[in-house]
N, C-alpha and C. Protein backbone atom coordinates (compact mmCIF):
# COMPACT_ATOMS: atom_id res chain seq x y z
N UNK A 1 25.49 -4.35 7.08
CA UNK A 1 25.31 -5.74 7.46
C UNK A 1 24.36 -5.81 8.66
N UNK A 2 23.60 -6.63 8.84
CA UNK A 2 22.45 -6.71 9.50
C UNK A 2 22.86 -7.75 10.96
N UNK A 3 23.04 -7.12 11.51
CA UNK A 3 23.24 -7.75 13.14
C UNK A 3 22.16 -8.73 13.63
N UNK A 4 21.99 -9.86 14.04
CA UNK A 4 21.34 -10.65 14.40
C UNK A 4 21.39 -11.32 15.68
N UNK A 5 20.96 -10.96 16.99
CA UNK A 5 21.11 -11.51 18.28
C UNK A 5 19.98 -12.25 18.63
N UNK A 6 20.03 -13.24 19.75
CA UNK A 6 18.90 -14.18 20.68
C UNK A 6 19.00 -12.89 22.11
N UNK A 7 17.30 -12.99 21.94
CA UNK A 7 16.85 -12.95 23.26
C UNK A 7 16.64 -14.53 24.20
N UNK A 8 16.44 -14.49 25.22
CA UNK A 8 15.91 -15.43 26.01
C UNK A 8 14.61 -15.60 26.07
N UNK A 9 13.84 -16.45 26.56
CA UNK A 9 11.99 -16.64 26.15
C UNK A 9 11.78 -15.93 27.22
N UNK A 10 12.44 -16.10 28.55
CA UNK A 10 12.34 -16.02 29.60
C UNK A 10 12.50 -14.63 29.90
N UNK A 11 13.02 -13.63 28.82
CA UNK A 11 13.41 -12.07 29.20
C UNK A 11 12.04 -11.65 27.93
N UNK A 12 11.78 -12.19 27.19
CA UNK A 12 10.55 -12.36 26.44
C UNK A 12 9.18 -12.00 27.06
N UNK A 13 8.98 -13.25 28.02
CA UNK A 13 8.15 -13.14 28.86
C UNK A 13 7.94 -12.20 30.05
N UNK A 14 9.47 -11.85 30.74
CA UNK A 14 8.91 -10.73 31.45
C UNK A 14 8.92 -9.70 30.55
N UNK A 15 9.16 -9.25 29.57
CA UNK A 15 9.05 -7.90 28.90
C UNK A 15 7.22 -7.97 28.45
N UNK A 16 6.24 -9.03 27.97
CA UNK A 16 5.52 -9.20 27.68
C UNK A 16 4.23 -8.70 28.81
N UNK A 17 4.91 -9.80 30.35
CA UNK A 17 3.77 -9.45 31.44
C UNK A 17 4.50 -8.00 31.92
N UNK A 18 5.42 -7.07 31.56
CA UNK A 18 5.18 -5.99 32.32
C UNK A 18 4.69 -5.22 31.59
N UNK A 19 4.93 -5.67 30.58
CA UNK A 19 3.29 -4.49 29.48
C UNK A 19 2.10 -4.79 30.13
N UNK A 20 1.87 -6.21 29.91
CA UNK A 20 0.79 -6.76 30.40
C UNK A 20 0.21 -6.27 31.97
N UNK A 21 1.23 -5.92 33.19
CA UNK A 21 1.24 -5.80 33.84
C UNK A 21 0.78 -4.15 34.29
N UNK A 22 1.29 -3.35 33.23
CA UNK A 22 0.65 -2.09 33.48
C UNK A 22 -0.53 -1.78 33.01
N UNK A 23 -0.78 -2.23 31.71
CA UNK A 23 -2.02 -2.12 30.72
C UNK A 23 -3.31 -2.93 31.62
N UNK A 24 -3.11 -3.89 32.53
CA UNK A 24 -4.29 -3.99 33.46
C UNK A 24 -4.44 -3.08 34.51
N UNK A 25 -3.14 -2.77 35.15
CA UNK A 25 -3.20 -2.03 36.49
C UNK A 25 -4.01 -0.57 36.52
N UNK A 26 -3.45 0.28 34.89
CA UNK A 26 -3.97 1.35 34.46
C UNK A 26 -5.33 1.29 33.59
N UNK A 27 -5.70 0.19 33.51
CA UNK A 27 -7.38 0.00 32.70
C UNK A 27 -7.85 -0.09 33.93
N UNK A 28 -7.38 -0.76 35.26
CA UNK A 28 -8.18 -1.18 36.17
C UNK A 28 -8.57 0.46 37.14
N UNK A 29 -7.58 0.97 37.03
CA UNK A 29 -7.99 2.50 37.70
C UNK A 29 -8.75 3.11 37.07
N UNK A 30 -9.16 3.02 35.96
CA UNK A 30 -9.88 4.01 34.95
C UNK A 30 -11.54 2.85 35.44
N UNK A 31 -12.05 2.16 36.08
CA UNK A 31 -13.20 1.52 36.23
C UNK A 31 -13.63 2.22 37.41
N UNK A 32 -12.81 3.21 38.24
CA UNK A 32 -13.03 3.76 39.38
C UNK A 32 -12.96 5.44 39.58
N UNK A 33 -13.96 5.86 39.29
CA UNK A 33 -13.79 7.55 39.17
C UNK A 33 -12.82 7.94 39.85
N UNK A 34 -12.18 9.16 39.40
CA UNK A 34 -10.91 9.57 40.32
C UNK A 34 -9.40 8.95 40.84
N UNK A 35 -9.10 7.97 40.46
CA UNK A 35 -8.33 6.76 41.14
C UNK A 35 -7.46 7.08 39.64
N UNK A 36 -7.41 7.39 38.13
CA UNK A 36 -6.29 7.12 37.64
C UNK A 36 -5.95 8.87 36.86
N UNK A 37 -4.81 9.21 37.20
CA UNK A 37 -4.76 10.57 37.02
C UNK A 37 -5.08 11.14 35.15
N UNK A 38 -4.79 9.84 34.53
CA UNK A 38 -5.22 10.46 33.25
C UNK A 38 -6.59 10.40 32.65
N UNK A 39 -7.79 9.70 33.59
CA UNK A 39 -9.33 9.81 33.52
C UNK A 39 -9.40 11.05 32.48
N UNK A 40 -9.22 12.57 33.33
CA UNK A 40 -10.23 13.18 32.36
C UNK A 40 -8.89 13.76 31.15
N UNK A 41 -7.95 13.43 30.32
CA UNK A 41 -7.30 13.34 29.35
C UNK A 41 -7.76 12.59 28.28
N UNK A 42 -8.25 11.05 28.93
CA UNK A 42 -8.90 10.49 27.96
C UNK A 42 -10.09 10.68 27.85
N UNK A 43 -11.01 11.02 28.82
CA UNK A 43 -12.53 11.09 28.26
C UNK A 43 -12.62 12.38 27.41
N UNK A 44 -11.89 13.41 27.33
CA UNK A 44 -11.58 14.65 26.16
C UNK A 44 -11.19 14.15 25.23
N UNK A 45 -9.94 13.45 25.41
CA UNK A 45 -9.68 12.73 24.04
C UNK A 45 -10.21 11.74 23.14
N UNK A 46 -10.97 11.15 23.74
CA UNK A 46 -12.01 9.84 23.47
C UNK A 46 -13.20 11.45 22.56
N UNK A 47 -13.46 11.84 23.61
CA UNK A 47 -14.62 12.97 23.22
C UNK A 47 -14.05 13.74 21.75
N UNK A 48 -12.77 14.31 21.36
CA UNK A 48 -12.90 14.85 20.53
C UNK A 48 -12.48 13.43 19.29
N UNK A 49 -11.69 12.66 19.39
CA UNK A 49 -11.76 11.50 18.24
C UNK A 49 -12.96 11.16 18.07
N UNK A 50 -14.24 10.64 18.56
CA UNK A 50 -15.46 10.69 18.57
C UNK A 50 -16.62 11.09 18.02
N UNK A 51 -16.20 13.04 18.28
CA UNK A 51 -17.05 13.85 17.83
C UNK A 51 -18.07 14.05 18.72
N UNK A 52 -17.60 13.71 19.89
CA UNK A 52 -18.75 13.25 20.89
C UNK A 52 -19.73 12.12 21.13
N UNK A 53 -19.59 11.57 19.99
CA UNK A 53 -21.08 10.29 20.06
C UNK A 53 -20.93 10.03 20.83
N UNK A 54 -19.91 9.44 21.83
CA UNK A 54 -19.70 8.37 23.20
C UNK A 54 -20.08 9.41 24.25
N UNK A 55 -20.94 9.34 25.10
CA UNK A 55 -20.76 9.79 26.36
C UNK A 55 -19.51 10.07 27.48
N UNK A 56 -19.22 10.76 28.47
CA UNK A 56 -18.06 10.61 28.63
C UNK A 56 -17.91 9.28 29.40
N UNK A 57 -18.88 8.83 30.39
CA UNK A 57 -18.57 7.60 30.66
C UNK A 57 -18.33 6.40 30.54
N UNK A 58 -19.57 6.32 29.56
CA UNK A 58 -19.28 5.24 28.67
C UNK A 58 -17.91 5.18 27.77
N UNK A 59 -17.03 6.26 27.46
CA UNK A 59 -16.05 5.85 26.62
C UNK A 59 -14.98 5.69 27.64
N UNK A 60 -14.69 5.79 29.24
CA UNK A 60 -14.17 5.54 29.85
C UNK A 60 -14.23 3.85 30.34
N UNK A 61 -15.32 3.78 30.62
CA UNK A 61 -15.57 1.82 30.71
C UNK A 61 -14.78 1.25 29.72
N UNK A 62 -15.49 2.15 28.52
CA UNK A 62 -14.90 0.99 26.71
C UNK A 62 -12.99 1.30 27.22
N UNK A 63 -12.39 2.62 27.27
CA UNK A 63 -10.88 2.79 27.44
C UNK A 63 -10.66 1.52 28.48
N UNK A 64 -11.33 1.46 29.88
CA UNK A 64 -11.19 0.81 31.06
C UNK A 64 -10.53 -0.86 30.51
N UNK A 65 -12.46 -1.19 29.57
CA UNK A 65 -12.35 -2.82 29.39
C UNK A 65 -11.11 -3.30 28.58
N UNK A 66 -10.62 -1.99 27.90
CA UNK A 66 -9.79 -2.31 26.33
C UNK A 66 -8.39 -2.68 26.82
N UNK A 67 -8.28 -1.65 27.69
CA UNK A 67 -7.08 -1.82 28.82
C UNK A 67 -6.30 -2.78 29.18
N UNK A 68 -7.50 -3.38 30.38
CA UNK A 68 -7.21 -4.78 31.11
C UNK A 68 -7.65 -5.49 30.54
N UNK A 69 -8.18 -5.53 28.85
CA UNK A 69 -8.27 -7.00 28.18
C UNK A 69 -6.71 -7.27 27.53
N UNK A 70 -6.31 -6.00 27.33
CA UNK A 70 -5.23 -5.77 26.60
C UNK A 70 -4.30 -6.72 27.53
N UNK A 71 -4.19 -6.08 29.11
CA UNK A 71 -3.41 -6.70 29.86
C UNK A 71 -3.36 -8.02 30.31
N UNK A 72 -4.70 -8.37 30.74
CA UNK A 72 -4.73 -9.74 30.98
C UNK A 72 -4.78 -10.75 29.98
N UNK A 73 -4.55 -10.25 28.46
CA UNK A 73 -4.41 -11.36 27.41
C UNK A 73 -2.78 -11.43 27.63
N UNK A 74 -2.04 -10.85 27.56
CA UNK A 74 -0.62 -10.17 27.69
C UNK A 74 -0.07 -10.86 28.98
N UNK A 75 -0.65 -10.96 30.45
CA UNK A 75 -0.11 -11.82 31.08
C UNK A 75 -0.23 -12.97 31.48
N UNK A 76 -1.02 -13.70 30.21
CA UNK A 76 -1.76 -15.31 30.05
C UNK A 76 -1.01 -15.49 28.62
N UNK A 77 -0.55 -14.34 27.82
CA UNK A 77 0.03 -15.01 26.82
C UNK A 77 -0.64 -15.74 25.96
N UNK A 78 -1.85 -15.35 26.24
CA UNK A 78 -3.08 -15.83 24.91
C UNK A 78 -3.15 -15.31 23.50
N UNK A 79 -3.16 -15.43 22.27
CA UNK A 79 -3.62 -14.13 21.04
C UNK A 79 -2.39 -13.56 20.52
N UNK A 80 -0.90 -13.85 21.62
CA UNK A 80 -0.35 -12.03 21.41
C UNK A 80 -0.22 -11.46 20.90
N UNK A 81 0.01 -12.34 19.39
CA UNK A 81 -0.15 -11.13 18.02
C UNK A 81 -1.19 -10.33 17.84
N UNK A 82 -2.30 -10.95 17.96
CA UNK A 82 -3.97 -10.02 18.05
C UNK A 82 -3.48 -9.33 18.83
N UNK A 83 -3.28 -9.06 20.34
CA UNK A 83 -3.59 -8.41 20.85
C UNK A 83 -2.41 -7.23 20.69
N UNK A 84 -1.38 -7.70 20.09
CA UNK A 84 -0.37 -6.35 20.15
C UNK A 84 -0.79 -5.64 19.09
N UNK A 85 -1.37 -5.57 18.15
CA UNK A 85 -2.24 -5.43 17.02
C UNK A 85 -3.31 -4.37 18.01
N UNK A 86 -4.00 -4.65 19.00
CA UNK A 86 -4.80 -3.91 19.54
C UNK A 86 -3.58 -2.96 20.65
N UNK A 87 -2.86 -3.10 21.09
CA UNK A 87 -2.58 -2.38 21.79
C UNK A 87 -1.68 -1.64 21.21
N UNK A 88 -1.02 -1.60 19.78
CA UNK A 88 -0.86 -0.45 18.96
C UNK A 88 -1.12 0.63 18.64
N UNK A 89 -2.57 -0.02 17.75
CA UNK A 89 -3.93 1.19 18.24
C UNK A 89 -4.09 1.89 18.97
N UNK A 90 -4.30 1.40 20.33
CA UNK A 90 -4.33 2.35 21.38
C UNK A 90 -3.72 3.22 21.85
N UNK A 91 -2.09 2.75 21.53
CA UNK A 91 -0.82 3.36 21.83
C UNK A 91 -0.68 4.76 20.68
N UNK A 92 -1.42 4.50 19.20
CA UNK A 92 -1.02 5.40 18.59
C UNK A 92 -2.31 6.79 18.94
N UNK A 93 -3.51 6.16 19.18
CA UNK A 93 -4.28 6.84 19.93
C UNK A 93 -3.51 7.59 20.40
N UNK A 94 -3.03 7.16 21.79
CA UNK A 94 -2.46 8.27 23.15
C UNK A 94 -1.55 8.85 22.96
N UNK A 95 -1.02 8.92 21.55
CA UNK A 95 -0.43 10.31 20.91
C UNK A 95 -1.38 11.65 20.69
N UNK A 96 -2.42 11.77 20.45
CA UNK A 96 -2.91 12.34 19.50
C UNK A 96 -3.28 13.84 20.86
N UNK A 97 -3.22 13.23 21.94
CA UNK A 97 -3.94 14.97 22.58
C UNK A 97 -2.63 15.65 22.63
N UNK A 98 -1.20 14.99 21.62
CA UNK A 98 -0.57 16.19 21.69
C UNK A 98 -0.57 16.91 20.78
N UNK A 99 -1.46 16.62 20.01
CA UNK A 99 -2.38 17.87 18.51
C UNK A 99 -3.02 18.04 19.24
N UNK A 100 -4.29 17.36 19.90
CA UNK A 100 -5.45 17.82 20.34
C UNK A 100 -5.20 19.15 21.32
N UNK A 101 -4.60 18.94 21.98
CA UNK A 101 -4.62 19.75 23.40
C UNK A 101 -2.85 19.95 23.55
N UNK A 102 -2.32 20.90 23.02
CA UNK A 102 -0.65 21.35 22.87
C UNK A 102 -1.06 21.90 24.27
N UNK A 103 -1.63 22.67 24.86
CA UNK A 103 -1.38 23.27 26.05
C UNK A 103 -1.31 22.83 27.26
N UNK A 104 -1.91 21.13 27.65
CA UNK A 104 -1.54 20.53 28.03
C UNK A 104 -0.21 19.32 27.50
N UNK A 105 0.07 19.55 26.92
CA UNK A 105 1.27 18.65 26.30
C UNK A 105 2.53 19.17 26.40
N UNK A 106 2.73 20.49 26.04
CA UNK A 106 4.10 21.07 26.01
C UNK A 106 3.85 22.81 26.96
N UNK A 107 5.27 22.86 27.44
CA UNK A 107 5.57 24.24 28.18
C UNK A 107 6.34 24.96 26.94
N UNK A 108 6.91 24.41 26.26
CA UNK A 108 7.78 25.14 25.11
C UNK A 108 7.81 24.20 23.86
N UNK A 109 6.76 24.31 22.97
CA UNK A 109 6.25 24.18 22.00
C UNK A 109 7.83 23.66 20.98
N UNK A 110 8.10 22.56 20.33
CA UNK A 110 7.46 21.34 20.57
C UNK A 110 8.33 20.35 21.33
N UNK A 111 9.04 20.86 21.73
CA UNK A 111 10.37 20.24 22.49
C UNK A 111 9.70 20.07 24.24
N UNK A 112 9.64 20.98 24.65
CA UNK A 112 9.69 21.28 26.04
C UNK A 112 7.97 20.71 26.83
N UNK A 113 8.05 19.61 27.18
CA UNK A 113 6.67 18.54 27.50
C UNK A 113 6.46 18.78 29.06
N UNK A 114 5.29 19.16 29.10
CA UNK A 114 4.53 19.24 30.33
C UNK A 114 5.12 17.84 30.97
N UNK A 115 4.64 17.78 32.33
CA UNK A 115 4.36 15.89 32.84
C UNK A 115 3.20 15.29 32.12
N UNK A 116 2.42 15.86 31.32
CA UNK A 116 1.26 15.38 30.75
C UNK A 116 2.41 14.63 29.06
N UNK A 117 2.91 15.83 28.39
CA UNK A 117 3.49 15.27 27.70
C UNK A 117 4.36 13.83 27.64
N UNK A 118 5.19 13.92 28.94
CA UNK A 118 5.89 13.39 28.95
C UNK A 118 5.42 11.89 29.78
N UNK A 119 4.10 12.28 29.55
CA UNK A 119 3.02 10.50 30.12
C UNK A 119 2.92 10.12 29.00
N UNK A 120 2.75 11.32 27.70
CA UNK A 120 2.50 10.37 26.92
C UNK A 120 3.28 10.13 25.73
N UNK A 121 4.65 10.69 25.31
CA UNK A 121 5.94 9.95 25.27
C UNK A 121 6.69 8.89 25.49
N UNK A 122 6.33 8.77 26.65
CA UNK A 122 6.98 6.95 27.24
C UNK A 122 6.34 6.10 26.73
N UNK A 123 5.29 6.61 25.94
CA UNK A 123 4.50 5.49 25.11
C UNK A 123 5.42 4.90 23.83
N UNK A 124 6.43 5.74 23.92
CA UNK A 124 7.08 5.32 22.34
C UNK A 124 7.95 4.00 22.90
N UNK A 125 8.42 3.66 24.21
CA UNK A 125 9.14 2.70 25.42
C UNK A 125 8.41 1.38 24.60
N UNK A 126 7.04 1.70 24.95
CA UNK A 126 6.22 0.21 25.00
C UNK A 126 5.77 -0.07 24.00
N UNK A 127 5.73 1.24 22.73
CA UNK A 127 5.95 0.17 21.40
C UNK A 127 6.91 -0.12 20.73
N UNK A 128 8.12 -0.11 21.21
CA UNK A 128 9.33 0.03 20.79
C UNK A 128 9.36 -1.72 21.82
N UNK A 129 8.91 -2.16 22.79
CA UNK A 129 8.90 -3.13 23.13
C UNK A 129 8.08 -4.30 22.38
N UNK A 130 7.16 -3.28 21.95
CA UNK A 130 5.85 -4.46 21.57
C UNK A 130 6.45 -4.83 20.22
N UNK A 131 7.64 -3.93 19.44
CA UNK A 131 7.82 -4.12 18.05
C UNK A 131 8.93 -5.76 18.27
N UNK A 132 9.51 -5.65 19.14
CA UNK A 132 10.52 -6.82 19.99
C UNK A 132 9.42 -8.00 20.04
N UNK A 133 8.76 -7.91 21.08
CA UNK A 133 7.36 -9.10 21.16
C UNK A 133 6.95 -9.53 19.20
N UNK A 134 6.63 -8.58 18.88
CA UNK A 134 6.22 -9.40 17.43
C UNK A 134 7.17 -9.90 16.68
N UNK A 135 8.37 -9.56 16.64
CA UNK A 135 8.98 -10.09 15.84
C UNK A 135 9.66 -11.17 16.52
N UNK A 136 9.99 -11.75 17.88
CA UNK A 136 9.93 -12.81 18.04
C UNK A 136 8.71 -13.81 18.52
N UNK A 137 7.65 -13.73 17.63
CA UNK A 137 6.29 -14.60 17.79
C UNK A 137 6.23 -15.26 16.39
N UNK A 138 6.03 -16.51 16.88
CA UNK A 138 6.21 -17.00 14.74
C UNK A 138 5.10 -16.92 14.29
N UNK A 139 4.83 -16.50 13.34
CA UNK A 139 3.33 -16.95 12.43
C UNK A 139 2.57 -17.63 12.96
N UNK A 140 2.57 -19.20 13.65
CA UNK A 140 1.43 -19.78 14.09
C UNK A 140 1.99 -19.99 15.62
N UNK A 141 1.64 -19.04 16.23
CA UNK A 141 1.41 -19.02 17.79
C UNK A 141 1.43 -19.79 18.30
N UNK A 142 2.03 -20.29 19.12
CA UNK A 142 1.82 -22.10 19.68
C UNK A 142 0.65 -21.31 20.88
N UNK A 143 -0.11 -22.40 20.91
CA UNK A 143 -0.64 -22.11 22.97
C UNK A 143 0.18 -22.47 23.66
N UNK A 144 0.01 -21.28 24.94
CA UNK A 144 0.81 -21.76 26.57
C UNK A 144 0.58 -22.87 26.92
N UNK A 145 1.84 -23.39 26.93
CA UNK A 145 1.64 -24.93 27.81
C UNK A 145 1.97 -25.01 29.26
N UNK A 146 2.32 -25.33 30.37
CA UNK A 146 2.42 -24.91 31.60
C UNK A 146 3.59 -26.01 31.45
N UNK A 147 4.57 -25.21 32.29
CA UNK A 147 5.94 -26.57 32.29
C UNK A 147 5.59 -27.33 33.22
């Protein structure tokens, strides 16, 4: 039998801007060399999904802009279905350097996760949130109205 509970809009919304809230904070460090500790994780990882075409900087800007568009649509509450749609993507992305790169990912293969691993694990947190956000968004999105 299928259990059926109410959230509040209001526990909605903060679950929404603290996605929103990190996904700018951490796009916004990645616009500043050195300033976000997983910089060179993703420009390897960007580099080997790639094949290289992207430069490394340039695919750091594109990670940067994708980021804090992600975020600041997220804490305006603009799109959100689009945009959780994009920040899926991304999320299933920042799985992948634990194929790419196991030696940074795990100390004991496949259980036992570096701190690198285990940055990018907690990713399963925020789509396990974002799966919450879509399914209470109806089909036709109302726009934010300001109370």
């Amino acid at each position: 039998m299928k259990k059926t509970f109410s959230i509040s809009s209001r526990s909605l919304t903060v679950l929404r801007c603290s996605i929103g809230l990190i996904y700018t904070w951490f796009g916004m460090l990645k616009f500043f060399h050195g300033y976000s500790p997983a910089e060179d994780l993703a420009v390897n990882t960007i580099h080997k999904l790639t094949a290289g075409l992207i430069p490394a900087q340039t695919s750091l800007i594109l990670l940067a802009s994708w980021e804090t568009l992600v975020g600041t649509l997220l804490l305006l509450g603009l799109q959100t279905k689009k945009v959780l749609v994009l920040m899926v993507l991304h999320m299933l992305c920042t799985f992948t350097p634990l194929l790419f790169f196991p030696g940074l990912s795990f100390k004991f293969l496949p259980y036992g996760f570096t701190l690198v691993g285990q940055y990018i694990m907690k990713n399963i947190i925020i789509l396990s949130a974002a799966w919450i956000l879509w399914q209470a968004i109806p089909e036709q999105e109302p726009l934010p109205i300001a109370d």
